[in-house]
PDB file of N, CA and C in Angstrom:
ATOM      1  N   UNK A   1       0.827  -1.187   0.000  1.00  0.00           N
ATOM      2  CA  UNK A   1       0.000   0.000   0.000  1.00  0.00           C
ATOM      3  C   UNK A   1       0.873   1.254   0.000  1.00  0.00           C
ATOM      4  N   UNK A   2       1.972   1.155   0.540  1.00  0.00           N
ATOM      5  CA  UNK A   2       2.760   2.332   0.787  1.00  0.00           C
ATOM      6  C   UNK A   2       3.246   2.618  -0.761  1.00  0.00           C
ATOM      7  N   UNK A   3       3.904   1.900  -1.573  1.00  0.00           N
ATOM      8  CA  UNK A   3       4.336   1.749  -2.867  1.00  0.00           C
ATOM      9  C   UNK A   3       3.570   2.710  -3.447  1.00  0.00           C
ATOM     10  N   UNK A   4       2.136   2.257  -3.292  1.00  0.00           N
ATOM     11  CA  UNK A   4       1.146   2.883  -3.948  1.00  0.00           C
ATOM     12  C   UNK A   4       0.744   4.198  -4.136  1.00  0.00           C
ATOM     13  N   UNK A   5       0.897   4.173  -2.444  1.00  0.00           N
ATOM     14  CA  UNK A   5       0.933   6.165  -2.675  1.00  0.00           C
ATOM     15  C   UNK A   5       2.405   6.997  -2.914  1.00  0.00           C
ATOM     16  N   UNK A   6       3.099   6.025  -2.708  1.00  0.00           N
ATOM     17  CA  UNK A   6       4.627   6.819  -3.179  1.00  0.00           C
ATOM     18  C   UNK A   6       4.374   6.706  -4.725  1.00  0.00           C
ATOM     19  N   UNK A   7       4.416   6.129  -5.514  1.00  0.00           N
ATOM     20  CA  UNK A   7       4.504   5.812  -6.878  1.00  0.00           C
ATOM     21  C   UNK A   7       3.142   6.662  -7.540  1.00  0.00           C
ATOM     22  N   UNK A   8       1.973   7.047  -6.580  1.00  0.00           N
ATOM     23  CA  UNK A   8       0.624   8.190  -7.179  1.00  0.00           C
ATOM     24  C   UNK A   8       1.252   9.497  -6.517  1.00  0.00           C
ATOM     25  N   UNK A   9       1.797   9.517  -5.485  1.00  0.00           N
ATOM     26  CA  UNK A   9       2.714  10.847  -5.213  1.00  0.00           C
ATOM     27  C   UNK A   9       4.022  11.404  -6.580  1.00  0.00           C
ATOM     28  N   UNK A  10       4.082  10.029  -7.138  1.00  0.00           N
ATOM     29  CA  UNK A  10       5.559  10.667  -7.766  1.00  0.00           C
ATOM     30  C   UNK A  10       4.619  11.113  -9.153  1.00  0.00           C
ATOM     31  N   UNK A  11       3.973  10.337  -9.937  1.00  0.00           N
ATOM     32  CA  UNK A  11       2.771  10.687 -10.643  1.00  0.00           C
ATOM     33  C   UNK A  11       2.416  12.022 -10.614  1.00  0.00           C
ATOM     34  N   UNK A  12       2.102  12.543  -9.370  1.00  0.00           N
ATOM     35  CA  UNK A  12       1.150  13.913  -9.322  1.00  0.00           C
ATOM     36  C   UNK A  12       2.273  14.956  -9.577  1.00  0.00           C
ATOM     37  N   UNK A  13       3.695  14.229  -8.456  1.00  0.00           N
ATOM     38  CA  UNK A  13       4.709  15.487  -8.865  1.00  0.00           C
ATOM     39  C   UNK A  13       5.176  15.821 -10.416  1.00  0.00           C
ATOM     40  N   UNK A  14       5.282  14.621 -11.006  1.00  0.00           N
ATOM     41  CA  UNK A  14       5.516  14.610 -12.526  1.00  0.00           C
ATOM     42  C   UNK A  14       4.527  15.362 -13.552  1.00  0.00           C
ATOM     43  N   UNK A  15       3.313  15.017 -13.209  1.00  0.00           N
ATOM     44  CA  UNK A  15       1.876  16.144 -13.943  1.00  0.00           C
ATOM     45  C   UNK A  15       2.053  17.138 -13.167  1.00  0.00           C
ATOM     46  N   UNK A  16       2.229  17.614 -12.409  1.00  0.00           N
ATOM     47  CA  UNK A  16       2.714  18.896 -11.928  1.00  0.00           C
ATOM     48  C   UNK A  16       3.364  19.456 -12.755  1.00  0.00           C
ATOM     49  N   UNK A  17       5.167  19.029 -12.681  1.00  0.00           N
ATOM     50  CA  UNK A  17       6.186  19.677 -12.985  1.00  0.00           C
ATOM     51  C   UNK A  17       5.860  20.391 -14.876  1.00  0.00           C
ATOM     52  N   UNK A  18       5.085  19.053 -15.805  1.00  0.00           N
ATOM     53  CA  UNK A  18       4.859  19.193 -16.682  1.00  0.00           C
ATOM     54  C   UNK A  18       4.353  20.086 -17.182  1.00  0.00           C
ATOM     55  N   UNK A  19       3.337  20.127 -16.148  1.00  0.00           N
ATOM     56  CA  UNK A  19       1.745  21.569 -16.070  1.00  0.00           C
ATOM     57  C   UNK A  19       2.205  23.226 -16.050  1.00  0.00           C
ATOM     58  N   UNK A  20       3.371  22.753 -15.174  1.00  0.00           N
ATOM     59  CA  UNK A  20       3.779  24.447 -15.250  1.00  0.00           C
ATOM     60  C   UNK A  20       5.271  24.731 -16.256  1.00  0.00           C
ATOM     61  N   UNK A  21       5.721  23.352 -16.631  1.00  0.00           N
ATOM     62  CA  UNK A  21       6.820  24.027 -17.238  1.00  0.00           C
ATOM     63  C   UNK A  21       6.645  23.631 -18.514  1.00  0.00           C
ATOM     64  N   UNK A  22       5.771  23.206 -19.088  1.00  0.00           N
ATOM     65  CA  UNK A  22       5.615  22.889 -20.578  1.00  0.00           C
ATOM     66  C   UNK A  22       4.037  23.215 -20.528  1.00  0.00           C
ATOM     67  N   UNK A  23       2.975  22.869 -19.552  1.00  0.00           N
ATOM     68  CA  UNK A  23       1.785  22.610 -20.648  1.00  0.00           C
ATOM     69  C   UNK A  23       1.571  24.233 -20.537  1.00  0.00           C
ATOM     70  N   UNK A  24       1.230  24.855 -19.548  1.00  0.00           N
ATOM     71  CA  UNK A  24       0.388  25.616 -19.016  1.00  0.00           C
ATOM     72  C   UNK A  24       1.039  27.737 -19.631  1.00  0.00           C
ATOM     73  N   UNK A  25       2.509  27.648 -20.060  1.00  0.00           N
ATOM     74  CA  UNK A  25       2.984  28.136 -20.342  1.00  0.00           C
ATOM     75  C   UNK A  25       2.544  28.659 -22.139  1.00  0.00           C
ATOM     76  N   UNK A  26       2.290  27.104 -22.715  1.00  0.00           N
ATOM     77  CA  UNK A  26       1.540  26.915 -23.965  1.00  0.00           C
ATOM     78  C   UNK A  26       0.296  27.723 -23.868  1.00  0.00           C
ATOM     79  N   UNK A  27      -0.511  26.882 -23.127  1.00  0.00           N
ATOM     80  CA  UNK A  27      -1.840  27.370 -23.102  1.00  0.00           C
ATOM     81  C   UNK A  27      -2.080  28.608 -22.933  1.00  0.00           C
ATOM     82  N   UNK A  28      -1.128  29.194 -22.114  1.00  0.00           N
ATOM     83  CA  UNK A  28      -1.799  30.847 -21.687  1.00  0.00           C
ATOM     84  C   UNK A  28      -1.285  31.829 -22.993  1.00  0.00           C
ATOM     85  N   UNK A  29      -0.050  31.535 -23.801  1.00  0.00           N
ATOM     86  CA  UNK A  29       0.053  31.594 -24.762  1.00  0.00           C
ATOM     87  C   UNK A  29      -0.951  31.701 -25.926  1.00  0.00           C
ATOM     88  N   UNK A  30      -1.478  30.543 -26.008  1.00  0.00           N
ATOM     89  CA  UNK A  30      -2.575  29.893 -26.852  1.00  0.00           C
ATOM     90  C   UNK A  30      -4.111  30.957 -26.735  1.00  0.00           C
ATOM     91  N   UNK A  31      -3.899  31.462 -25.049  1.00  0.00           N
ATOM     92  CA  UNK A  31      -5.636  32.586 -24.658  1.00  0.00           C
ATOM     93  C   UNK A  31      -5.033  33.311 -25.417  1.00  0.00           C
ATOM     94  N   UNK A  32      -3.321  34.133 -25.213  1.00  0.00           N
ATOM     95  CA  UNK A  32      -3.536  35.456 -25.713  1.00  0.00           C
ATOM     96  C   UNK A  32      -4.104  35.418 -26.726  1.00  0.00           C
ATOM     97  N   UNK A  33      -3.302  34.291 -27.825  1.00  0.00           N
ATOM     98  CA  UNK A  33      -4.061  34.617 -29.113  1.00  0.00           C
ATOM     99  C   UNK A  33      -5.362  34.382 -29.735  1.00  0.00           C
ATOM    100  N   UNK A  34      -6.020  34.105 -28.865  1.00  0.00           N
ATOM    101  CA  UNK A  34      -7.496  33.924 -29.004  1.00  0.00           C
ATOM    102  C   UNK A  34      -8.387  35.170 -28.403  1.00  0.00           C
ATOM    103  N   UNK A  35      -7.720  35.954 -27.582  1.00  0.00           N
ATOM    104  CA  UNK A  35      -7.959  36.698 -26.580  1.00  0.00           C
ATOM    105  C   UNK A  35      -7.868  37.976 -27.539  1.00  0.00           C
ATOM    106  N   UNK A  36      -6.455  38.174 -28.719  1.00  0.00           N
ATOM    107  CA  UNK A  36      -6.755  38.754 -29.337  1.00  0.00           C
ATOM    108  C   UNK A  36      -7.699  38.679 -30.962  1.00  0.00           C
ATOM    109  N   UNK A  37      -8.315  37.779 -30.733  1.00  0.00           N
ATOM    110  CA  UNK A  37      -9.121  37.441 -32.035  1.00  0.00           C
ATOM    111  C   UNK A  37      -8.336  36.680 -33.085  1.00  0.00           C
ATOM    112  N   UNK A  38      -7.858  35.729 -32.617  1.00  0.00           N
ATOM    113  CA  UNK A  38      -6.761  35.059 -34.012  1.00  0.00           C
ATOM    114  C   UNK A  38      -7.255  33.678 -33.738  1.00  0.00           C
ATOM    115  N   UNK A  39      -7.394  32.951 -34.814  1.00  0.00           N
ATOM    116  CA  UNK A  39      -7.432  31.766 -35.157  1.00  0.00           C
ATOM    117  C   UNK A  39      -6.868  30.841 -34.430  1.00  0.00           C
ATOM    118  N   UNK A  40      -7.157  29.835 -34.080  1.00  0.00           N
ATOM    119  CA  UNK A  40      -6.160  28.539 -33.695  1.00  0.00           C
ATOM    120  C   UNK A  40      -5.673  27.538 -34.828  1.00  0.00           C
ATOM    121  N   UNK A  41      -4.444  27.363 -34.869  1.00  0.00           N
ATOM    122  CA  UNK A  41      -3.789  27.000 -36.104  1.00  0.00           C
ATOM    123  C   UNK A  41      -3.707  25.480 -35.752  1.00  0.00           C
ATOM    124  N   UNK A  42      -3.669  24.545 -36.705  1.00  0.00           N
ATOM    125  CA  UNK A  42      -3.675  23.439 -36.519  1.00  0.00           C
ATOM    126  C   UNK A  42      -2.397  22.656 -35.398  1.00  0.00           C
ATOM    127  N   UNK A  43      -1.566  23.270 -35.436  1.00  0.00           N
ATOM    128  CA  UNK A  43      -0.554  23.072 -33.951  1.00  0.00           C
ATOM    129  C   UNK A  43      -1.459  23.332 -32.879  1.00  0.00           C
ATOM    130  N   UNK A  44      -2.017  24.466 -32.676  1.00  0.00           N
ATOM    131  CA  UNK A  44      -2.695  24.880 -31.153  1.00  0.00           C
ATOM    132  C   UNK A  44      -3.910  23.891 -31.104  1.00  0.00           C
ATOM    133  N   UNK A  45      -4.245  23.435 -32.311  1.00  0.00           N
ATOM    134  CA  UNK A  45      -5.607  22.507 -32.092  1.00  0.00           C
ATOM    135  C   UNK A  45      -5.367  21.107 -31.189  1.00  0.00           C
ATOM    136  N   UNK A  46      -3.961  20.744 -32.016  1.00  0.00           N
ATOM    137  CA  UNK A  46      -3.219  19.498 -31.689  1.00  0.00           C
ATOM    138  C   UNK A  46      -2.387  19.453 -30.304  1.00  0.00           C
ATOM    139  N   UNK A  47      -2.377  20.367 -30.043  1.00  0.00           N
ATOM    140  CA  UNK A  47      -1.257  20.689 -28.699  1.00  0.00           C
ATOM    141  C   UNK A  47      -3.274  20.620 -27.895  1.00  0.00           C
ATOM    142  N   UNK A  48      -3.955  21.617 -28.122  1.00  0.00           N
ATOM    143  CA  UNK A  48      -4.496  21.281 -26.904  1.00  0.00           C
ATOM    144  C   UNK A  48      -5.658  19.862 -26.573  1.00  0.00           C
ATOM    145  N   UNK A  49      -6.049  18.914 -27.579  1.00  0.00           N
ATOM    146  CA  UNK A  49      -6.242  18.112 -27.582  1.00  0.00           C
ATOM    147  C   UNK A  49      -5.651  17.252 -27.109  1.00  0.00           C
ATOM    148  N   UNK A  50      -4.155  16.912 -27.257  1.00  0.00           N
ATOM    149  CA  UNK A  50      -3.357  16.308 -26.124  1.00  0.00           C
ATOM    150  C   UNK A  50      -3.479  16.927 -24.566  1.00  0.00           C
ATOM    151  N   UNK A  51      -3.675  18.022 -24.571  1.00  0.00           N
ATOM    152  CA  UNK A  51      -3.757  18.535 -22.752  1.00  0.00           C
ATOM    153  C   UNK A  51      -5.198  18.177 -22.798  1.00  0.00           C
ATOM    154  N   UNK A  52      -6.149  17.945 -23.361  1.00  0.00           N
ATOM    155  CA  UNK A  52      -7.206  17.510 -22.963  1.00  0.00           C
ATOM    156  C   UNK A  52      -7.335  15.925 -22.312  1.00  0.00           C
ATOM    157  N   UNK A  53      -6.698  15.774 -23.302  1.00  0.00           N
ATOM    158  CA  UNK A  53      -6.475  14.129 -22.807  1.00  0.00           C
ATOM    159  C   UNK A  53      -5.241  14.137 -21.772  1.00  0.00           C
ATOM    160  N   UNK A  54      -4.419  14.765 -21.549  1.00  0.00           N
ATOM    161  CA  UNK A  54      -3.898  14.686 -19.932  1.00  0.00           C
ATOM    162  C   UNK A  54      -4.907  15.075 -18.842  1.00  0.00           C
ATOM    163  N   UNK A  55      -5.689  15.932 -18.941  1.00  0.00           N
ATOM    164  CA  UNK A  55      -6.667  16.133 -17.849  1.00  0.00           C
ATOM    165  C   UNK A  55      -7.527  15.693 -17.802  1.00  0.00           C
ATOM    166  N   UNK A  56      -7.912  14.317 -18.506  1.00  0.00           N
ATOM    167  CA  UNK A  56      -8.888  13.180 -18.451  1.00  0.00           C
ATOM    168  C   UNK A  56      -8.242  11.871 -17.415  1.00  0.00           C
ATOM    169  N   UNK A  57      -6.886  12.188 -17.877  1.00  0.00           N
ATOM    170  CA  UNK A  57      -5.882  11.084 -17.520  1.00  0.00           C
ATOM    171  C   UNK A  57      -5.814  11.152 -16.330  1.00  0.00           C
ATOM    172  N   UNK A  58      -6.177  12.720 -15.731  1.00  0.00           N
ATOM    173  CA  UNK A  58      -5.306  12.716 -14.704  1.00  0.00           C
ATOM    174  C   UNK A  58      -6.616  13.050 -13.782  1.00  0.00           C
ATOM    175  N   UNK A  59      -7.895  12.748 -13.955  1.00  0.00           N
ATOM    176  CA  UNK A  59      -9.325  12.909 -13.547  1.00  0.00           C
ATOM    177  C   UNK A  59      -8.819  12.114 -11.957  1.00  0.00           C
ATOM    178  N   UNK A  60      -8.918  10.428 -12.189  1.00  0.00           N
ATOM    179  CA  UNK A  60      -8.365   9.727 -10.789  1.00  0.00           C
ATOM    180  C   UNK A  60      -7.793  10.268  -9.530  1.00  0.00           C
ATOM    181  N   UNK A  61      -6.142  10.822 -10.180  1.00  0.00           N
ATOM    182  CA  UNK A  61      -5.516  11.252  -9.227  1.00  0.00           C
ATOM    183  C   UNK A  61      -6.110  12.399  -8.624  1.00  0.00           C
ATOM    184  N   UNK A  62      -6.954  13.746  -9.696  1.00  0.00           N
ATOM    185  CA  UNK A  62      -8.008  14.331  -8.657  1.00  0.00           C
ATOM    186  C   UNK A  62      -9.067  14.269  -7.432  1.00  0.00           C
ATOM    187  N   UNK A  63      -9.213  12.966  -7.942  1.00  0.00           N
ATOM    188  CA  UNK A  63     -10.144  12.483  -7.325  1.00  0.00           C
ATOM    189  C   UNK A  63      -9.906  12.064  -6.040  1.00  0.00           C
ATOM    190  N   UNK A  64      -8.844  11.338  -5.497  1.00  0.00           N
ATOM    191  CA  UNK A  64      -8.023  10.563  -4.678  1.00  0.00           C
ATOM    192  C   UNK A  64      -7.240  11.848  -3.806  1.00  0.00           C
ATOM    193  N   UNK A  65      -6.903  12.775  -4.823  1.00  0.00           N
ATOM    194  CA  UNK A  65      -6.705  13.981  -3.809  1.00  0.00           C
ATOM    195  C   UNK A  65      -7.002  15.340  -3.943  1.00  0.00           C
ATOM    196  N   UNK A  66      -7.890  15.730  -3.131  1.00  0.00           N
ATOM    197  CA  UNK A  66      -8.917  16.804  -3.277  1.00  0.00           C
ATOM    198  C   UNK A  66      -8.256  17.750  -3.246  1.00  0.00           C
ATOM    199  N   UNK A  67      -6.879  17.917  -2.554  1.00  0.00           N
ATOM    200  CA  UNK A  67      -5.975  19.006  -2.562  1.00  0.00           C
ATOM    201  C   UNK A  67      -5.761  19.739  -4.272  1.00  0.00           C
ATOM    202  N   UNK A  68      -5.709  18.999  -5.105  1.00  0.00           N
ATOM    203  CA  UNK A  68      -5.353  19.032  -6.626  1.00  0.00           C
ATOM    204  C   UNK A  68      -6.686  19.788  -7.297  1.00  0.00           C
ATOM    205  N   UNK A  69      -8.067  19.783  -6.612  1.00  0.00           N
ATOM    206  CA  UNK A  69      -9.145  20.294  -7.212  1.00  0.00           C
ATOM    207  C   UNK A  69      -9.258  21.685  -7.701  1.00  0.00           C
ATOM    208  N   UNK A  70      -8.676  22.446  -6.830  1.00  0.00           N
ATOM    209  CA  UNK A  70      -9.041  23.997  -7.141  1.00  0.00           C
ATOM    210  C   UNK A  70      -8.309  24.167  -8.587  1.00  0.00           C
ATOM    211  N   UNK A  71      -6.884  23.718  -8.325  1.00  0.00           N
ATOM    212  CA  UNK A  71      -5.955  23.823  -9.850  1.00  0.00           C
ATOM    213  C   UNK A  71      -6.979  23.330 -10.858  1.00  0.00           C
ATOM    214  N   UNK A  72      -7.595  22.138 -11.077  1.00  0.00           N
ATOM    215  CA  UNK A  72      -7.901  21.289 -11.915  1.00  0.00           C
ATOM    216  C   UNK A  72      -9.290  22.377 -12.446  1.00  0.00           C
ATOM    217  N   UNK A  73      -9.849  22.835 -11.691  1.00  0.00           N
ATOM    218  CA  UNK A  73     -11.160  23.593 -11.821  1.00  0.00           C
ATOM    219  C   UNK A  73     -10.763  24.819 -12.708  1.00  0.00           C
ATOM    220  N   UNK A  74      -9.427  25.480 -12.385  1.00  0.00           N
ATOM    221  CA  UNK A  74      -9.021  26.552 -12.501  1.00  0.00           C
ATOM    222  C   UNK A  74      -8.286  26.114 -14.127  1.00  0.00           C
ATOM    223  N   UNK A  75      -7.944  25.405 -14.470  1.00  0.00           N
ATOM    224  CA  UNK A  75      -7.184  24.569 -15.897  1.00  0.00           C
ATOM    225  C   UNK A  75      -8.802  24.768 -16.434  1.00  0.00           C
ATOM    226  N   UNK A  76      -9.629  23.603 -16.208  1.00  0.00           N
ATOM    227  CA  UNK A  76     -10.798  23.513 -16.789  1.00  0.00           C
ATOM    228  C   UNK A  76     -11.665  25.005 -17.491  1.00  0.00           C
ATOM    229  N   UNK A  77     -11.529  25.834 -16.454  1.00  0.00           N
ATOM    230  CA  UNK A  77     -12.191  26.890 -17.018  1.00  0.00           C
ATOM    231  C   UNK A  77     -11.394  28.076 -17.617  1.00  0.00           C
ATOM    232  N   UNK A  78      -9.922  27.659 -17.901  1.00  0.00           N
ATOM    233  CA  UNK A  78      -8.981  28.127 -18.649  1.00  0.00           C
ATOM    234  C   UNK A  78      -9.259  27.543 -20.394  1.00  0.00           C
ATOM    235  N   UNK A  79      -9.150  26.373 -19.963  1.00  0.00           N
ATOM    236  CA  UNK A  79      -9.379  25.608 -21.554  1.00  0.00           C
ATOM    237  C   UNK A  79     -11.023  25.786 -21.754  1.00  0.00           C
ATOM    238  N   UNK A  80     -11.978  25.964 -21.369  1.00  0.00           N
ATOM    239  CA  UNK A  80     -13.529  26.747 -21.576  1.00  0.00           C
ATOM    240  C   UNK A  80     -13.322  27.988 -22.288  1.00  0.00           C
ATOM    241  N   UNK A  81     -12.505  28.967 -21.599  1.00  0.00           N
ATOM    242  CA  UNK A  81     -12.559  30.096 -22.360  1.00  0.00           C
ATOM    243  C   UNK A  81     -11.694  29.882 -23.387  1.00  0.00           C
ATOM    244  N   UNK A  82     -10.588  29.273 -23.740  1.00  0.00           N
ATOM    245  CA  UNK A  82      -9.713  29.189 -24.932  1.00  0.00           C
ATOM    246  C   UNK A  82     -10.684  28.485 -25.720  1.00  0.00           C
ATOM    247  N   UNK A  83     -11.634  27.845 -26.002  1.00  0.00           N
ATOM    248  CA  UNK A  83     -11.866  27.097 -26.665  1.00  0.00           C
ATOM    249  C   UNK A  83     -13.816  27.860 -27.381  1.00  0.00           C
ATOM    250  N   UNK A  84     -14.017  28.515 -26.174  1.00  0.00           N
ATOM    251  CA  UNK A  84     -15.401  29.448 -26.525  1.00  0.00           C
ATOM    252  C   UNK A  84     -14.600  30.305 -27.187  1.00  0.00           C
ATOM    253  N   UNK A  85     -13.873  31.570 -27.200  1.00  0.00           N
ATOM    254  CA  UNK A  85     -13.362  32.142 -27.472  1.00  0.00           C
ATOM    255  C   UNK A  85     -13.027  31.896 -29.165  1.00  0.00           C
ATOM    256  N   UNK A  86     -12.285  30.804 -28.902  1.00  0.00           N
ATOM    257  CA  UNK A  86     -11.702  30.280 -30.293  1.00  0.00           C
ATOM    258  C   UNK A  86     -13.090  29.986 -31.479  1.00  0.00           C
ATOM    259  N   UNK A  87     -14.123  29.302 -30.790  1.00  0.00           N
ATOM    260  CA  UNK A  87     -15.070  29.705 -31.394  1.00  0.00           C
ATOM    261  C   UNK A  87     -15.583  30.822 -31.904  1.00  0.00           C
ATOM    262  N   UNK A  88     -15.870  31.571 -31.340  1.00  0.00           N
ATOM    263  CA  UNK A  88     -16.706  32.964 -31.598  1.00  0.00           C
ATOM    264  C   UNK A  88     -15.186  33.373 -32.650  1.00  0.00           C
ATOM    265  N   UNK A  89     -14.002  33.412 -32.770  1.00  0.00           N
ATOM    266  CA  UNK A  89     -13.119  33.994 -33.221  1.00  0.00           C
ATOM    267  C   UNK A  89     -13.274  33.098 -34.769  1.00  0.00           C
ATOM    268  N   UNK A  90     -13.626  31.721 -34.681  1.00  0.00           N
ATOM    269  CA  UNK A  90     -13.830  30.819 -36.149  1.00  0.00           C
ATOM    270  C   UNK A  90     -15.331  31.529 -36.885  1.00  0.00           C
ATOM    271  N   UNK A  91     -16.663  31.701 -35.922  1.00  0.00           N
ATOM    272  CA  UNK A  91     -17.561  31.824 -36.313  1.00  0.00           C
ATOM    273  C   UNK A  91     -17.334  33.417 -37.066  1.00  0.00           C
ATOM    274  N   UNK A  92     -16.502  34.307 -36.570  1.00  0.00           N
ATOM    275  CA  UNK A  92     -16.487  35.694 -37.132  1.00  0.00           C
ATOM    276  C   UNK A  92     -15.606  36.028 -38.111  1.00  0.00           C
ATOM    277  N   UNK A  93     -14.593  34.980 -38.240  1.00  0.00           N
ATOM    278  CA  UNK A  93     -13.670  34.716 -39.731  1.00  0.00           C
ATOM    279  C   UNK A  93     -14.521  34.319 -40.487  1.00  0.00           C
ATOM    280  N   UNK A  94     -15.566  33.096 -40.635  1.00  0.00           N
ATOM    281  CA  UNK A  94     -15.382  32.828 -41.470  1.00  0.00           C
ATOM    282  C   UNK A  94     -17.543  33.172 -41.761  1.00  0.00           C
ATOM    283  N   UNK A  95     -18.083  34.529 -41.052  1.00  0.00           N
ATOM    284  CA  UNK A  95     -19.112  35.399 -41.668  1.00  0.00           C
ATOM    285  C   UNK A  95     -18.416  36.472 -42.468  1.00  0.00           C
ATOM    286  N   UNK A  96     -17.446  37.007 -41.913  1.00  0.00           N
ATOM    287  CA  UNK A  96     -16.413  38.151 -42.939  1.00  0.00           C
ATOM    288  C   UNK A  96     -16.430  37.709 -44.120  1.00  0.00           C
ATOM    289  N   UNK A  97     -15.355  36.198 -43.868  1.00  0.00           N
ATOM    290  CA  UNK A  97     -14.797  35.824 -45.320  1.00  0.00           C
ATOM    291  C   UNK A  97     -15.885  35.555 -46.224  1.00  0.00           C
ATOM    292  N   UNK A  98     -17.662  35.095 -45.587  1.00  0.00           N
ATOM    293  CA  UNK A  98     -18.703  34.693 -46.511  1.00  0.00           C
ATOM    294  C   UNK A  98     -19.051  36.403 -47.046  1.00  0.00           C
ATOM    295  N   UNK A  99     -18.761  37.213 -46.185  1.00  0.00           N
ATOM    296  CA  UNK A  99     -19.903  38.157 -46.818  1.00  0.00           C
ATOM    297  C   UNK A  99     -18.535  39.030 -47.664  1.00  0.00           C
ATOM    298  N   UNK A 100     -17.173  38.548 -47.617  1.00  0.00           N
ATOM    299  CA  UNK A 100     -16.314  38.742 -48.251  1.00  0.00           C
ATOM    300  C   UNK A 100     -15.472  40.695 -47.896  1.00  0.00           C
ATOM    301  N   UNK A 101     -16.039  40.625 -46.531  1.00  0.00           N
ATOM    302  CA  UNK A 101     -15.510  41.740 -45.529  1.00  0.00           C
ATOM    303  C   UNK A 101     -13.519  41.113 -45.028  1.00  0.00           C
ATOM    304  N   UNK A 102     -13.188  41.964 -45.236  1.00  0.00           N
ATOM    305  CA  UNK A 102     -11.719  41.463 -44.240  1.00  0.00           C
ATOM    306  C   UNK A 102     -12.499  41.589 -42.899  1.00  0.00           C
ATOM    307  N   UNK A 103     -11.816  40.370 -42.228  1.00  0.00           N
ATOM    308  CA  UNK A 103     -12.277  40.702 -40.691  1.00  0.00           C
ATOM    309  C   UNK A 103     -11.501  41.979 -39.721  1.00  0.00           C
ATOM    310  N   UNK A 104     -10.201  42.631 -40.460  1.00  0.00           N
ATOM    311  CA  UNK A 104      -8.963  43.351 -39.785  1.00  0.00           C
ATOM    312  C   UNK A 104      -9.640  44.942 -40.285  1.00  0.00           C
ATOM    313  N   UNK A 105     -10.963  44.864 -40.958  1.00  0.00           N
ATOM    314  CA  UNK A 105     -11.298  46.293 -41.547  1.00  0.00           C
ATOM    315  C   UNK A 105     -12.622  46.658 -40.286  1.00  0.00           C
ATOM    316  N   UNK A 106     -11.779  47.401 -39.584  1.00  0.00           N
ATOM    317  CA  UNK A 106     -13.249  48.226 -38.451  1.00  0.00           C
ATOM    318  C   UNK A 106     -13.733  49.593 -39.117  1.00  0.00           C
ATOM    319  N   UNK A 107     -13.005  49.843 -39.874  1.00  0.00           N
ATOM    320  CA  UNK A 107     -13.880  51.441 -40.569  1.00  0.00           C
ATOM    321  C   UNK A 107     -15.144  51.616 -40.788  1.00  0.00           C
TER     322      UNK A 107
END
């Protein structure tokens, strides 16, 4: 039993370390540019589909320790707004490009 939580302890430290030094660095990256009205390019689609599926992966170990929840809540409604956002930013490219407006013309 002890194994167990040493080896889901080393687990959590490892999705940790990942979260802040590779994933999460991406992602906030990824708002600005959604944040400023730009497209998600088929890299940002693919990059965050893999962090989706790490935070499916890593649903259990939330679960098992409640300490991890607030972060996990706080990710979740990070990738909500990157992904609404990114919407409304696809849906308004591509009424421009139908009604054949540049979307970059506010005059």
């Amino acid at each position: 039993m002890k194994a167990d939580s040493t080896t889901e302890r080393g687990v959590a430290i490892a999705l940790l370390e990942r979260l802040t030094e590779f994933r999460l660095p991406r992602v906030l990256q990824i708002k600005e540019h959604v944040d400023r009205g730009e497209r998600l390019s088929e890299t940002d689609l693919e990059f965050l589909e893999l962090v989706l599926a790490d935070s499916a992966n890593a649903k259990p170990l939330v679960d098992h320790h409640p300490e991890l929840e607030p972060i996990a809540v706080k990710l979740i409604g990070l990738y909500h707004h990157i992904t609404e956002t990114a919407l409304a930013n696809e849906t308004q490219s591509s009424s421009a490009s139908a009604s054949g407006a540049n979307p970059s013309d506010d005059d």
